[in-house]
N, C-alpha and C. Protein backbone atom coordinates (compact mmCIF):
# COMPACT_ATOMS: atom_id res chain seq x y z
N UNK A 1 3.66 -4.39 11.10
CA UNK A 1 3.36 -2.98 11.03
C UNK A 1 2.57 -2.62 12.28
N UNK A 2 3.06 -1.84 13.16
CA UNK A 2 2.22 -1.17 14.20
C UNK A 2 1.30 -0.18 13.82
N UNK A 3 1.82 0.75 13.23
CA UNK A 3 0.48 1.98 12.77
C UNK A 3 0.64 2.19 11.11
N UNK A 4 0.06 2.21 10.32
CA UNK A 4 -0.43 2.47 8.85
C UNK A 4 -1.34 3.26 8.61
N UNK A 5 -1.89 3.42 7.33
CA UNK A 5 -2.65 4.29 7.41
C UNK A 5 -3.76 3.62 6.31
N UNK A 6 -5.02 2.99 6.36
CA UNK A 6 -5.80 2.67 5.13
C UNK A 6 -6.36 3.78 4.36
N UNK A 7 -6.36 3.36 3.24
CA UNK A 7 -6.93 3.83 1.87
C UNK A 7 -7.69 3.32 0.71
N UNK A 8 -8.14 4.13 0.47
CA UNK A 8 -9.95 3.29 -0.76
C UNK A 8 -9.11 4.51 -1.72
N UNK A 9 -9.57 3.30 -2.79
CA UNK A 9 -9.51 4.13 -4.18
C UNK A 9 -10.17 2.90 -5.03
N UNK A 10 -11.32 2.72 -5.42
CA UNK A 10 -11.73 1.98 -6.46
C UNK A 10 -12.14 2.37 -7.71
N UNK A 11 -11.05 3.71 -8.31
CA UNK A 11 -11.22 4.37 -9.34
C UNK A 11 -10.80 3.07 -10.29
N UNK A 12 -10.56 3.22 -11.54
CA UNK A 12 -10.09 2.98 -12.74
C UNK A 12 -8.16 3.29 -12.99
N UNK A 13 -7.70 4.02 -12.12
CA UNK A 13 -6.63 4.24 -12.51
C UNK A 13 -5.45 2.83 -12.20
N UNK A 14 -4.43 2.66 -12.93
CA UNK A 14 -3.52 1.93 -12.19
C UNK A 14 -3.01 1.71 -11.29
N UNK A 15 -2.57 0.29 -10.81
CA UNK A 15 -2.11 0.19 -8.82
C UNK A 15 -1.40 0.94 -8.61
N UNK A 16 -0.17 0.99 -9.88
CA UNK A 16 1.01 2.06 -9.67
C UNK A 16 0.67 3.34 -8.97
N UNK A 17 -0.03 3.84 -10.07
CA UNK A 17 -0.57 5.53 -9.26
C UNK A 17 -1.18 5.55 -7.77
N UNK A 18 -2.38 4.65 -8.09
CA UNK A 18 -2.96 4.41 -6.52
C UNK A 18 -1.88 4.42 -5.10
N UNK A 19 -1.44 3.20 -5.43
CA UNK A 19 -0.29 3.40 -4.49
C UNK A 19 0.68 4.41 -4.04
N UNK A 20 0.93 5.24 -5.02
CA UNK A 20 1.70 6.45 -5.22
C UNK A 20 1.43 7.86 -4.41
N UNK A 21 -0.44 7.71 -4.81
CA UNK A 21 -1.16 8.56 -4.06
C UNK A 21 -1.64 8.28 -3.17
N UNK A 22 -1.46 7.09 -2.52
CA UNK A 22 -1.75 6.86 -0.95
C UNK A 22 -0.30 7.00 -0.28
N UNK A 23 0.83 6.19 -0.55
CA UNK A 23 2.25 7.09 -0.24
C UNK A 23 2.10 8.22 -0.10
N UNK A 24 1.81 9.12 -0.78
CA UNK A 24 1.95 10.76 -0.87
C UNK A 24 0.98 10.99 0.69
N UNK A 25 -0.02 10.31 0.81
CA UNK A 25 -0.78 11.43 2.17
C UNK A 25 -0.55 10.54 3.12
N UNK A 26 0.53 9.11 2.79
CA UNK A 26 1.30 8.91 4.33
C UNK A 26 2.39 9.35 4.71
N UNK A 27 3.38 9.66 3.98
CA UNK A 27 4.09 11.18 4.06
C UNK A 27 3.87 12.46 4.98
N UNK A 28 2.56 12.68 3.90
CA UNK A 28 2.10 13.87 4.47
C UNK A 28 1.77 13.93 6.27
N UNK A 29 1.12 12.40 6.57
CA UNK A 29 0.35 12.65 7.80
C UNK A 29 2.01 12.06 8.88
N UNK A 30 2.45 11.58 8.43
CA UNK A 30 3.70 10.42 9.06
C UNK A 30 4.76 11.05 9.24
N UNK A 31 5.13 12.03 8.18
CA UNK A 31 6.69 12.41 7.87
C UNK A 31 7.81 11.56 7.36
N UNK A 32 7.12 10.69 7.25
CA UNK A 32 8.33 9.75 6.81
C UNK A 32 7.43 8.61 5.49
N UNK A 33 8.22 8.28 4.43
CA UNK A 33 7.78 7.44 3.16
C UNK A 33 7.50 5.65 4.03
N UNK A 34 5.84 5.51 3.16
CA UNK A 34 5.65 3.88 3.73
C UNK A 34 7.14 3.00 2.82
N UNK A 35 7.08 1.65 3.19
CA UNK A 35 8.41 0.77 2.76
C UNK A 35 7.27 -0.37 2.39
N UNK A 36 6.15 -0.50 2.63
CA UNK A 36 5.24 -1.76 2.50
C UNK A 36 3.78 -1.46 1.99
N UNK A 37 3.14 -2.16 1.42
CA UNK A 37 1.53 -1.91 1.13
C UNK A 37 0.93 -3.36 0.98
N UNK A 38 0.24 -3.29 1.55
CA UNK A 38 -0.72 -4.16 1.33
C UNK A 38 -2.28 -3.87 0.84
N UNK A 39 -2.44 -5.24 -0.20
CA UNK A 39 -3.78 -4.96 -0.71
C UNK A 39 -4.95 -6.34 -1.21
N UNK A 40 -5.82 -6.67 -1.45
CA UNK A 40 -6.53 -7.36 -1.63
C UNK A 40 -5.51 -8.29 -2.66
N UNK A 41 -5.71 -9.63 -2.86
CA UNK A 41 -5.46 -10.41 -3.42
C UNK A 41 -5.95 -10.49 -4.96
N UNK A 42 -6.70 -9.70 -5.28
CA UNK A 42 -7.42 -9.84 -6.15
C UNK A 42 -6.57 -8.31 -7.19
N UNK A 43 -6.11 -7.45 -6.83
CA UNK A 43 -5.60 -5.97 -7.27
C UNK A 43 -3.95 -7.03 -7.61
N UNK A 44 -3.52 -7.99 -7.33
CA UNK A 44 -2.17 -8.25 -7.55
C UNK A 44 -2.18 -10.47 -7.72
N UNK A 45 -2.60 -9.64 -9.38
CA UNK A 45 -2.96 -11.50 -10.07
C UNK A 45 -1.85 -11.88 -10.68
N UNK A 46 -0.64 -11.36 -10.59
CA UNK A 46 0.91 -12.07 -10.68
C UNK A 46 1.45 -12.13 -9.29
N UNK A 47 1.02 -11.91 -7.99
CA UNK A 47 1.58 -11.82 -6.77
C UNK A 47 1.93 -10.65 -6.67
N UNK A 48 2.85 -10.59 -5.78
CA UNK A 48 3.36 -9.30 -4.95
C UNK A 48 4.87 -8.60 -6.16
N UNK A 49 4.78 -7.13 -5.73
CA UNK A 49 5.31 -6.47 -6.73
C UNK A 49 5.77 -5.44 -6.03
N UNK A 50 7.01 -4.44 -6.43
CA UNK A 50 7.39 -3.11 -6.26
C UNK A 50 6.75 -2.25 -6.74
N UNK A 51 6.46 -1.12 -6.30
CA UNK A 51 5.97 -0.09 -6.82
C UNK A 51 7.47 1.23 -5.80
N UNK A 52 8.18 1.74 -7.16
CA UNK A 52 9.30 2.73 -6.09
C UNK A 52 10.11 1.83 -5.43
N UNK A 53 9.73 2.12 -4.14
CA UNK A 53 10.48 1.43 -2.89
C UNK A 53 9.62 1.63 -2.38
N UNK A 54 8.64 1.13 -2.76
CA UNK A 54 7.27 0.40 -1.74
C UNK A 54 6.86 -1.25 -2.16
N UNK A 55 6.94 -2.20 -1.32
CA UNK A 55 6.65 -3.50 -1.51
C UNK A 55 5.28 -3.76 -1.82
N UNK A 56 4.09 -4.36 -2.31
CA UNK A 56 3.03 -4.17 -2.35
C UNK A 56 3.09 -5.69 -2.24
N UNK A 57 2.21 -6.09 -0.96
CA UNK A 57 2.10 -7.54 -0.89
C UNK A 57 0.35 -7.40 -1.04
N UNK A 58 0.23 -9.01 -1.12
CA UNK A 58 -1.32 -9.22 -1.41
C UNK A 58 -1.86 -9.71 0.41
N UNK A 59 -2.90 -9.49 0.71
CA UNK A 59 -3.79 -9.83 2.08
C UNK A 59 -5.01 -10.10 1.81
N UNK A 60 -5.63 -11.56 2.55
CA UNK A 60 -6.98 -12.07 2.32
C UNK A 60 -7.71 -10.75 3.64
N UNK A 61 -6.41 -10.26 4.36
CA UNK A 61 -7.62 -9.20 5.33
C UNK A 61 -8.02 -8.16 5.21
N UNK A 62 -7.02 -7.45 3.47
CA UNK A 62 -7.61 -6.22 3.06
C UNK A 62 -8.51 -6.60 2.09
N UNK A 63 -9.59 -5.84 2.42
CA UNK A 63 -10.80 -5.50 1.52
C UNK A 63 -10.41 -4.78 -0.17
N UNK A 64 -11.29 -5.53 -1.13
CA UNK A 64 -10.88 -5.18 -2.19
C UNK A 64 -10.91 -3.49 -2.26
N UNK A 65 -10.44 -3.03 -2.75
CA UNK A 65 -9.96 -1.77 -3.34
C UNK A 65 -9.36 -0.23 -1.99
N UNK A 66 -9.01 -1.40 -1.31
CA UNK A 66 -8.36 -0.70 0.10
C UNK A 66 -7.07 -0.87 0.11
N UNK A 67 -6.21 0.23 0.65
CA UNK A 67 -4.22 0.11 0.35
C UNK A 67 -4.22 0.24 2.05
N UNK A 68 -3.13 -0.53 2.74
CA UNK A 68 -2.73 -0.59 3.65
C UNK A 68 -1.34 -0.26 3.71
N UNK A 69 -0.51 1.13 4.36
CA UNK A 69 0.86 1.11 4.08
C UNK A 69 1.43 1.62 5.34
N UNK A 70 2.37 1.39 5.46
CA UNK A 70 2.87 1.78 6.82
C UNK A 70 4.76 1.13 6.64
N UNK A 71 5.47 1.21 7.94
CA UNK A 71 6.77 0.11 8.15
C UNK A 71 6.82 -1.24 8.15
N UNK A 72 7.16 -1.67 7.40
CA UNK A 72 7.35 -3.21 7.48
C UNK A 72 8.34 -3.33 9.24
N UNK A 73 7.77 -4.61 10.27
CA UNK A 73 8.24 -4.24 11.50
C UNK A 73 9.60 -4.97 11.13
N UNK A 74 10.32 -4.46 12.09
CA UNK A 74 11.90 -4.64 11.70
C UNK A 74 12.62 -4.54 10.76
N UNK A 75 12.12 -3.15 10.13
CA UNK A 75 13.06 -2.82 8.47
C UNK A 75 13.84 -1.99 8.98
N UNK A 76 13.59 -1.27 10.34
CA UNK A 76 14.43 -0.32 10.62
C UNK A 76 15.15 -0.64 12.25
């Protein structure tokens, strides 16, 4: 991923939504839908998962309750 966009949400709500609503204001700022997210290891205790058509992988370099989303490089 060259440019992404980070996001904090250490509400109570589910990853699903979280993720959903950090998609939504990379959209907004990007014009175009993330394909990838990354997030603390600790938010994804069965491993990595779909959310949509967003990949949500786990990273020891994101900080707990931070979403990292952007292009996976060479998806396009």
């Amino acid at each position: 991923m060259d440019i992404g966009l980070l996001w904090h949400d250490s509400s109570g709500k589910e990853l699903a939504r979280k993720v959903n609503q950090a998609a939504r204001r990379y959209r907004e700022r990007f014009g175009e839908p993330p394909d990838v997210c990354y997030v603390h290891p600790a938010q994804l205790p069965d491993g990595d998962c779909q959310v949509g058509d967003i990949r949500v992988r786990s990273s020891q370099r994101i900080l707990p309750h931070h979403f990292w989303l952007g292009l996976e490089k060479g998806a396009r």
